[in-house]
PDB file of N, CA and C in Angstrom:
ATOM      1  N   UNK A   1    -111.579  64.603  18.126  1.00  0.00           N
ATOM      2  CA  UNK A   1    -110.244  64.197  17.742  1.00  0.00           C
ATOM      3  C   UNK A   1    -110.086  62.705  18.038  1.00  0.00           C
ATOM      4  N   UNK A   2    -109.378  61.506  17.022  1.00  0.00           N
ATOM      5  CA  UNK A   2    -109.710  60.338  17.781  1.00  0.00           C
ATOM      6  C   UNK A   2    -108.533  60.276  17.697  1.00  0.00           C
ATOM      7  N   UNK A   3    -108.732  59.501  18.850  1.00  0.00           N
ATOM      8  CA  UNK A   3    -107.028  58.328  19.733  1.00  0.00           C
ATOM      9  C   UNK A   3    -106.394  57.767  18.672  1.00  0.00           C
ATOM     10  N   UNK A   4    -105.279  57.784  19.004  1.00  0.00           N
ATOM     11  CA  UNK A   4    -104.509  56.983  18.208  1.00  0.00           C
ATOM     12  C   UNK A   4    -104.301  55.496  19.154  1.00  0.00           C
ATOM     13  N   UNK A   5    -104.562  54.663  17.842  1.00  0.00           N
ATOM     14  CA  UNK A   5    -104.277  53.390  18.467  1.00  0.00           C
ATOM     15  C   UNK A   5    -103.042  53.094  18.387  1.00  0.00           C
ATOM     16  N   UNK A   6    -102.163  52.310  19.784  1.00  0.00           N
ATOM     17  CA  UNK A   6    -100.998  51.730  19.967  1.00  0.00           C
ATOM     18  C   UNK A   6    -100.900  50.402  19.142  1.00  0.00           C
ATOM     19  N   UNK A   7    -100.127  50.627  18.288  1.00  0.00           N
ATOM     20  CA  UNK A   7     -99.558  49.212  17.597  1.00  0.00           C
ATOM     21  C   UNK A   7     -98.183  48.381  18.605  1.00  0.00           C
ATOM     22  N   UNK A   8     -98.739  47.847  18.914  1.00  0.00           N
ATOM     23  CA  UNK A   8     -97.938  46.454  19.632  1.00  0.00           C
ATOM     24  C   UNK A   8     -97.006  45.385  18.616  1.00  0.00           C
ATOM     25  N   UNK A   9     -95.195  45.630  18.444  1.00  0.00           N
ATOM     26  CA  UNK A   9     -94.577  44.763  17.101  1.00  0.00           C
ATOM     27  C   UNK A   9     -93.894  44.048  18.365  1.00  0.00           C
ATOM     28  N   UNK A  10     -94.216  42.342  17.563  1.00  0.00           N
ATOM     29  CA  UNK A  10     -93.586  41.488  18.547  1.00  0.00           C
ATOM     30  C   UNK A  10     -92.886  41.247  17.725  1.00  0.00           C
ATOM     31  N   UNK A  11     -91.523  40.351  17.554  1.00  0.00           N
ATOM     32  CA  UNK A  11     -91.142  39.551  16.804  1.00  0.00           C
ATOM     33  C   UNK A  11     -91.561  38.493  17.221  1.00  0.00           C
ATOM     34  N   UNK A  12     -91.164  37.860  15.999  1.00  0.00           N
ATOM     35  CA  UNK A  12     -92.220  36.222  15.508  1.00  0.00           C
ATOM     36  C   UNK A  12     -91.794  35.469  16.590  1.00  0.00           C
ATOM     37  N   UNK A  13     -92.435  34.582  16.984  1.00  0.00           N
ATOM     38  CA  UNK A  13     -91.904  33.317  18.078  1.00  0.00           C
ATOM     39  C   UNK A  13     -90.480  32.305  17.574  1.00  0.00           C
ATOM     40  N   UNK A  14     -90.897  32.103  16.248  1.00  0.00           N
ATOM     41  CA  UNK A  14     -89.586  31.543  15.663  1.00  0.00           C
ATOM     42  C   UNK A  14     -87.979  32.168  15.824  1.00  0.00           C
ATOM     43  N   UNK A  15     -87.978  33.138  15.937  1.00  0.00           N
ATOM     44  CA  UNK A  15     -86.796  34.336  16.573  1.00  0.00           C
ATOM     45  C   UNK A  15     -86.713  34.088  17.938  1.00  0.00           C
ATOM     46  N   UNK A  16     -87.618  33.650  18.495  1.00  0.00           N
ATOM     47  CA  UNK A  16     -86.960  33.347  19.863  1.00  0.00           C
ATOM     48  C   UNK A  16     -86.437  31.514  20.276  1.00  0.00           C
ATOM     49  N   UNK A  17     -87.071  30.945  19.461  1.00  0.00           N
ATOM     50  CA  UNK A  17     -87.074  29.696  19.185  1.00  0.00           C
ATOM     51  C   UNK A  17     -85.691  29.495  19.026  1.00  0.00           C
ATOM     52  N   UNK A  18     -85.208  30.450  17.945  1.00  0.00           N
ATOM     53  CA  UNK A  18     -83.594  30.232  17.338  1.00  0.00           C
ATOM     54  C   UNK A  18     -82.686  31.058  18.355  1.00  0.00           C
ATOM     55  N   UNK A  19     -83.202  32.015  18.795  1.00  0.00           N
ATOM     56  CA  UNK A  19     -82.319  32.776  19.908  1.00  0.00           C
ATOM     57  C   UNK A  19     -81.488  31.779  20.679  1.00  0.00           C
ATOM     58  N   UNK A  20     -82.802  31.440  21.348  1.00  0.00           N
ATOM     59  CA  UNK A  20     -82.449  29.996  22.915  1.00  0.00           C
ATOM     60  C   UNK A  20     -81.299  28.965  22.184  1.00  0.00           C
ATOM     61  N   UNK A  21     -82.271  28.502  20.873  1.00  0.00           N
ATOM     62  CA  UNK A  21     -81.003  27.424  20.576  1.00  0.00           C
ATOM     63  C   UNK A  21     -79.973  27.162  20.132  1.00  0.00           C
ATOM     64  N   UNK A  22     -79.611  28.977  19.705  1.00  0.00           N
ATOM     65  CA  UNK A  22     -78.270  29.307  19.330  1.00  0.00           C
ATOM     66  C   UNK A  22     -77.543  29.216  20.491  1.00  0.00           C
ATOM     67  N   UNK A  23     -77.964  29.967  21.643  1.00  0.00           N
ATOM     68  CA  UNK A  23     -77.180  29.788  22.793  1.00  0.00           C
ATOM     69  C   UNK A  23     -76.727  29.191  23.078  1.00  0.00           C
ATOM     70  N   UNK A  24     -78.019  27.808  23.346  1.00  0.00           N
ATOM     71  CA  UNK A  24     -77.713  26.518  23.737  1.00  0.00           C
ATOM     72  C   UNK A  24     -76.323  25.938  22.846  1.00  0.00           C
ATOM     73  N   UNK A  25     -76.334  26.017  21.929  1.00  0.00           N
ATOM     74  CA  UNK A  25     -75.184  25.392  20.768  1.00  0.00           C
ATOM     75  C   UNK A  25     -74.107  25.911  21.237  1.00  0.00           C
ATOM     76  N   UNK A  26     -73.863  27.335  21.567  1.00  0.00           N
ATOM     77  CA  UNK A  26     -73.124  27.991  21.826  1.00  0.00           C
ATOM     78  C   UNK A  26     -72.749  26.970  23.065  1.00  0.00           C
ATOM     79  N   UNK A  27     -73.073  27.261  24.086  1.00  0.00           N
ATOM     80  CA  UNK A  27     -72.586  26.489  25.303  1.00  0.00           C
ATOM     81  C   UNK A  27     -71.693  25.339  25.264  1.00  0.00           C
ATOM     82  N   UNK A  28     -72.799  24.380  24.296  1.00  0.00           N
ATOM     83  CA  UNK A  28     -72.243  23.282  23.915  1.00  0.00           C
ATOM     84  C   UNK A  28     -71.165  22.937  23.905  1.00  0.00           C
ATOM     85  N   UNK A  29     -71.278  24.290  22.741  1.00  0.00           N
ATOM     86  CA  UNK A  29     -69.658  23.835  21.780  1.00  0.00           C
ATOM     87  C   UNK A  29     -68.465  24.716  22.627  1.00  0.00           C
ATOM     88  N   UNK A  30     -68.815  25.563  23.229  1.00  0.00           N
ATOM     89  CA  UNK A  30     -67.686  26.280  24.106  1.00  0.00           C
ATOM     90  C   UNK A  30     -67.163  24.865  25.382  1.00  0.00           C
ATOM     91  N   UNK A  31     -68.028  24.354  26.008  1.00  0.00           N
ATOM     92  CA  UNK A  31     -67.960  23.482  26.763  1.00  0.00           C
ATOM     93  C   UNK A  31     -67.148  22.051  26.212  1.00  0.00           C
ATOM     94  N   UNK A  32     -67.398  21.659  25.016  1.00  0.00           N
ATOM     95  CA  UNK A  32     -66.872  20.375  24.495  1.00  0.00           C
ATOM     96  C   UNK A  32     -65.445  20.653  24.246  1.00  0.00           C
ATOM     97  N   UNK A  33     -65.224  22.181  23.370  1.00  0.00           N
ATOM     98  CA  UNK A  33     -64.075  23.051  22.758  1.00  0.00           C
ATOM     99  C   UNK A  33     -62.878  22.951  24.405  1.00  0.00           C
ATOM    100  N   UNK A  34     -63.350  23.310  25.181  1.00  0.00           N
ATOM    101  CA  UNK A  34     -62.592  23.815  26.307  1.00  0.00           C
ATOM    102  C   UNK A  34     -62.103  22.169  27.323  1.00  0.00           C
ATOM    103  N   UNK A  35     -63.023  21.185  27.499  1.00  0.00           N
ATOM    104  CA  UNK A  35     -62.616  20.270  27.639  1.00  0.00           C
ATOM    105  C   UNK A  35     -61.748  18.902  26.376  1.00  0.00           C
ATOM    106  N   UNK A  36     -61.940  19.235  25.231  1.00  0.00           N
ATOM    107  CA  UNK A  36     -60.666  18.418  24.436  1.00  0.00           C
ATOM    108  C   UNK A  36     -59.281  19.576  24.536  1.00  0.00           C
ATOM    109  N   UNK A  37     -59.904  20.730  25.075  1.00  0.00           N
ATOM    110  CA  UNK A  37     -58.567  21.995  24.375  1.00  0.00           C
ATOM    111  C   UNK A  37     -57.617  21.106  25.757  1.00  0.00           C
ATOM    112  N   UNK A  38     -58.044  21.042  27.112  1.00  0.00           N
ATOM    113  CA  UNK A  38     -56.786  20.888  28.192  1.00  0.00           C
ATOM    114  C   UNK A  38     -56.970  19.441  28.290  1.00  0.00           C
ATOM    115  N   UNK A  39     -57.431  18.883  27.285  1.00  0.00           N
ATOM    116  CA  UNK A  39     -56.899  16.993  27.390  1.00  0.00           C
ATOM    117  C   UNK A  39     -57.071  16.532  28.274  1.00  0.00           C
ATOM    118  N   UNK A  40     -58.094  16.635  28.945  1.00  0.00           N
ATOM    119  CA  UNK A  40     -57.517  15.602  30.565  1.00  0.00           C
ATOM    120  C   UNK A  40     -59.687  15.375  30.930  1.00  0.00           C
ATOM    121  N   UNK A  41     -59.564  14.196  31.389  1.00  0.00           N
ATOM    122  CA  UNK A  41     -60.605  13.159  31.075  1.00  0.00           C
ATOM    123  C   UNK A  41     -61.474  13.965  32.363  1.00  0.00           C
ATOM    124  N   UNK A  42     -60.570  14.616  33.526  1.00  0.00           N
ATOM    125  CA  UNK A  42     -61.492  15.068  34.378  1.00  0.00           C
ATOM    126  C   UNK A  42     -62.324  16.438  34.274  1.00  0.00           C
ATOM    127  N   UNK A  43     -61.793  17.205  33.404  1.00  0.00           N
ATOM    128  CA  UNK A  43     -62.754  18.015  32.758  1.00  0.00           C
ATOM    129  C   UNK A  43     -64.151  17.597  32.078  1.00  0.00           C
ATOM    130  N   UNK A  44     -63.963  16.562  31.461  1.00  0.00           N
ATOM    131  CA  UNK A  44     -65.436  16.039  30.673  1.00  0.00           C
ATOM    132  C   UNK A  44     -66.410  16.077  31.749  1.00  0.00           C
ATOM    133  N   UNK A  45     -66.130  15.358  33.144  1.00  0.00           N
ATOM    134  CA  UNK A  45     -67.272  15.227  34.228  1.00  0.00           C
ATOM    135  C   UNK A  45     -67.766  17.000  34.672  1.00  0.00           C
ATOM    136  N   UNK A  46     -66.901  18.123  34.491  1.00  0.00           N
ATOM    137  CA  UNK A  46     -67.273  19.363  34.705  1.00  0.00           C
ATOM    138  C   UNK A  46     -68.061  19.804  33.726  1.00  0.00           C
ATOM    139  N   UNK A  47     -68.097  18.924  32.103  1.00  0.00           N
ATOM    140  CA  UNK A  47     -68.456  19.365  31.370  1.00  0.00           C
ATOM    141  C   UNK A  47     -69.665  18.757  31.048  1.00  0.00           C
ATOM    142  N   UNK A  48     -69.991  17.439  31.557  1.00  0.00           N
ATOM    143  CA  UNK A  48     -71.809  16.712  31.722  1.00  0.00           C
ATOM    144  C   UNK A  48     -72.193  17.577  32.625  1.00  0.00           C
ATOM    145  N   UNK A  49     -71.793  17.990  33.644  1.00  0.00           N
ATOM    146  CA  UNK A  49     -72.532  18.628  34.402  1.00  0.00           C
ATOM    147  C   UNK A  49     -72.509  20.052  34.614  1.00  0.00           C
ATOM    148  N   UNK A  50     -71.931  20.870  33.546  1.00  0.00           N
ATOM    149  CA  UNK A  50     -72.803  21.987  32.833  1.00  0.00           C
ATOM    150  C   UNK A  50     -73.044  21.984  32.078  1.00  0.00           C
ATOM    151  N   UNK A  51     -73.470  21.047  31.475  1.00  0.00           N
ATOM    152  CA  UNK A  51     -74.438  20.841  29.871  1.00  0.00           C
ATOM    153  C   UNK A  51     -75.762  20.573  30.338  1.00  0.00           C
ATOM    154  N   UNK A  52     -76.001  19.836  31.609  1.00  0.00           N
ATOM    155  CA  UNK A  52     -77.051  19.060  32.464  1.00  0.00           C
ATOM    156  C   UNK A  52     -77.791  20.543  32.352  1.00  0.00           C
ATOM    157  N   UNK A  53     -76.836  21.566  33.175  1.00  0.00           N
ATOM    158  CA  UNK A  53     -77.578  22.869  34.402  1.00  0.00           C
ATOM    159  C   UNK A  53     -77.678  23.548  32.648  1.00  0.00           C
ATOM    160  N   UNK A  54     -76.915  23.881  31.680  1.00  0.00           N
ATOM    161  CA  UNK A  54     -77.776  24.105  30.569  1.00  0.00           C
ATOM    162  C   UNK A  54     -79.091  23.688  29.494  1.00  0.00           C
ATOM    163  N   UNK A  55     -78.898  22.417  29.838  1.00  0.00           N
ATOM    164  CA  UNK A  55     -80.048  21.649  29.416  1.00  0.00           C
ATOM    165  C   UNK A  55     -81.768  22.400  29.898  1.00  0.00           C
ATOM    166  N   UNK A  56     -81.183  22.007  31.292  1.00  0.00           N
ATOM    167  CA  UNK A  56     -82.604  22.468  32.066  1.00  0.00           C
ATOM    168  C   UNK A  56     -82.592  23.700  31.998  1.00  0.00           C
ATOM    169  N   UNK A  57     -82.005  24.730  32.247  1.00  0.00           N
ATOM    170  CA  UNK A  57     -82.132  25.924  32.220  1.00  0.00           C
ATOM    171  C   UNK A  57     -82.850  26.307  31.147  1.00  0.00           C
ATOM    172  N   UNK A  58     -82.254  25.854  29.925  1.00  0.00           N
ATOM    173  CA  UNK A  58     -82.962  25.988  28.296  1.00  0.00           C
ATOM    174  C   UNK A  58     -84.437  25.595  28.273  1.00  0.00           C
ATOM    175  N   UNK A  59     -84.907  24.485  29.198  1.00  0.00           N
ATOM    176  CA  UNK A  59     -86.330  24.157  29.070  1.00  0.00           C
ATOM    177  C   UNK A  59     -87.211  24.727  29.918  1.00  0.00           C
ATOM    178  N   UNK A  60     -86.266  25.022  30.992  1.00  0.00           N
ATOM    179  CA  UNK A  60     -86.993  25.881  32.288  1.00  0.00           C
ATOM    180  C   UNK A  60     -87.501  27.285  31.669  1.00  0.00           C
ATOM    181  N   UNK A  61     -86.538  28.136  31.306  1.00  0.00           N
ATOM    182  CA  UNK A  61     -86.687  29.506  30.463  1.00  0.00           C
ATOM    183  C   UNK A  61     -87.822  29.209  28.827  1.00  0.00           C
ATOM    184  N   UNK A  62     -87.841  28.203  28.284  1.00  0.00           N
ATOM    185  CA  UNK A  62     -88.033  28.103  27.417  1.00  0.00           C
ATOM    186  C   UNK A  62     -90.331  27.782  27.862  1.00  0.00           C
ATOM    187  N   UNK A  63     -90.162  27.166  29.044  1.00  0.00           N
ATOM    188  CA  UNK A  63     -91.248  27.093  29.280  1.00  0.00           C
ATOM    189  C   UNK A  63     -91.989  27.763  29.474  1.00  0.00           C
ATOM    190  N   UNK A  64     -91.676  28.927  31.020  1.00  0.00           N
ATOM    191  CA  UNK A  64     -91.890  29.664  31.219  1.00  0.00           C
ATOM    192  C   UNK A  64     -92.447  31.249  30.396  1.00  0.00           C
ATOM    193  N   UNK A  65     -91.441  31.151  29.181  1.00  0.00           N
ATOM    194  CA  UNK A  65     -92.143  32.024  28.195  1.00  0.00           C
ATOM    195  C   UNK A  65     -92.435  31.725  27.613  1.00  0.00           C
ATOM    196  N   UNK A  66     -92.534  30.585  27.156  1.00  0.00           N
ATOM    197  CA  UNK A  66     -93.725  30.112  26.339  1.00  0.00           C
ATOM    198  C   UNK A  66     -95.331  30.338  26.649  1.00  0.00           C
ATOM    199  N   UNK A  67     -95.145  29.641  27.599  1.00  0.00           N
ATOM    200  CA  UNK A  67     -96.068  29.093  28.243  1.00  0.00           C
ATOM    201  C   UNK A  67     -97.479  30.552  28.434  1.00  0.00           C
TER     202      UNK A  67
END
């Protein structure tokens, strides 16, 4: 009787490519959206510096499975 061989379905790398950088956009734009929405100049500095910790995060994760 022979084995059945396990078929292994990845999706394509390009699907994950667009996954990450939808996110990333996502962030973005939630982050830019939320600091013009309450007008006030001291939000923008909350908002470089979670774009920063998204930035890296995106390349950190992005490496790692790549890699």
């Amino acid at each position: 009787m022979p084995l059945k061989k396990e078929v292994k379905i990845d999706a394509p790398q390009w699907f994950y490519y667009i996954s990450i950088s939808a996110a990333f956009l996502f962030t973005v734009y939630i982050s830019v959206y939320s600091a013009i929405h309450f007008e006030d100049i001291r939000y923008m500095n909350i908002v470089v510096v979670f774009l920063f910790i998204a930035l890296v995060s995106f390349f950190l994760i992005s490496a790692v499975y790549f890699h």
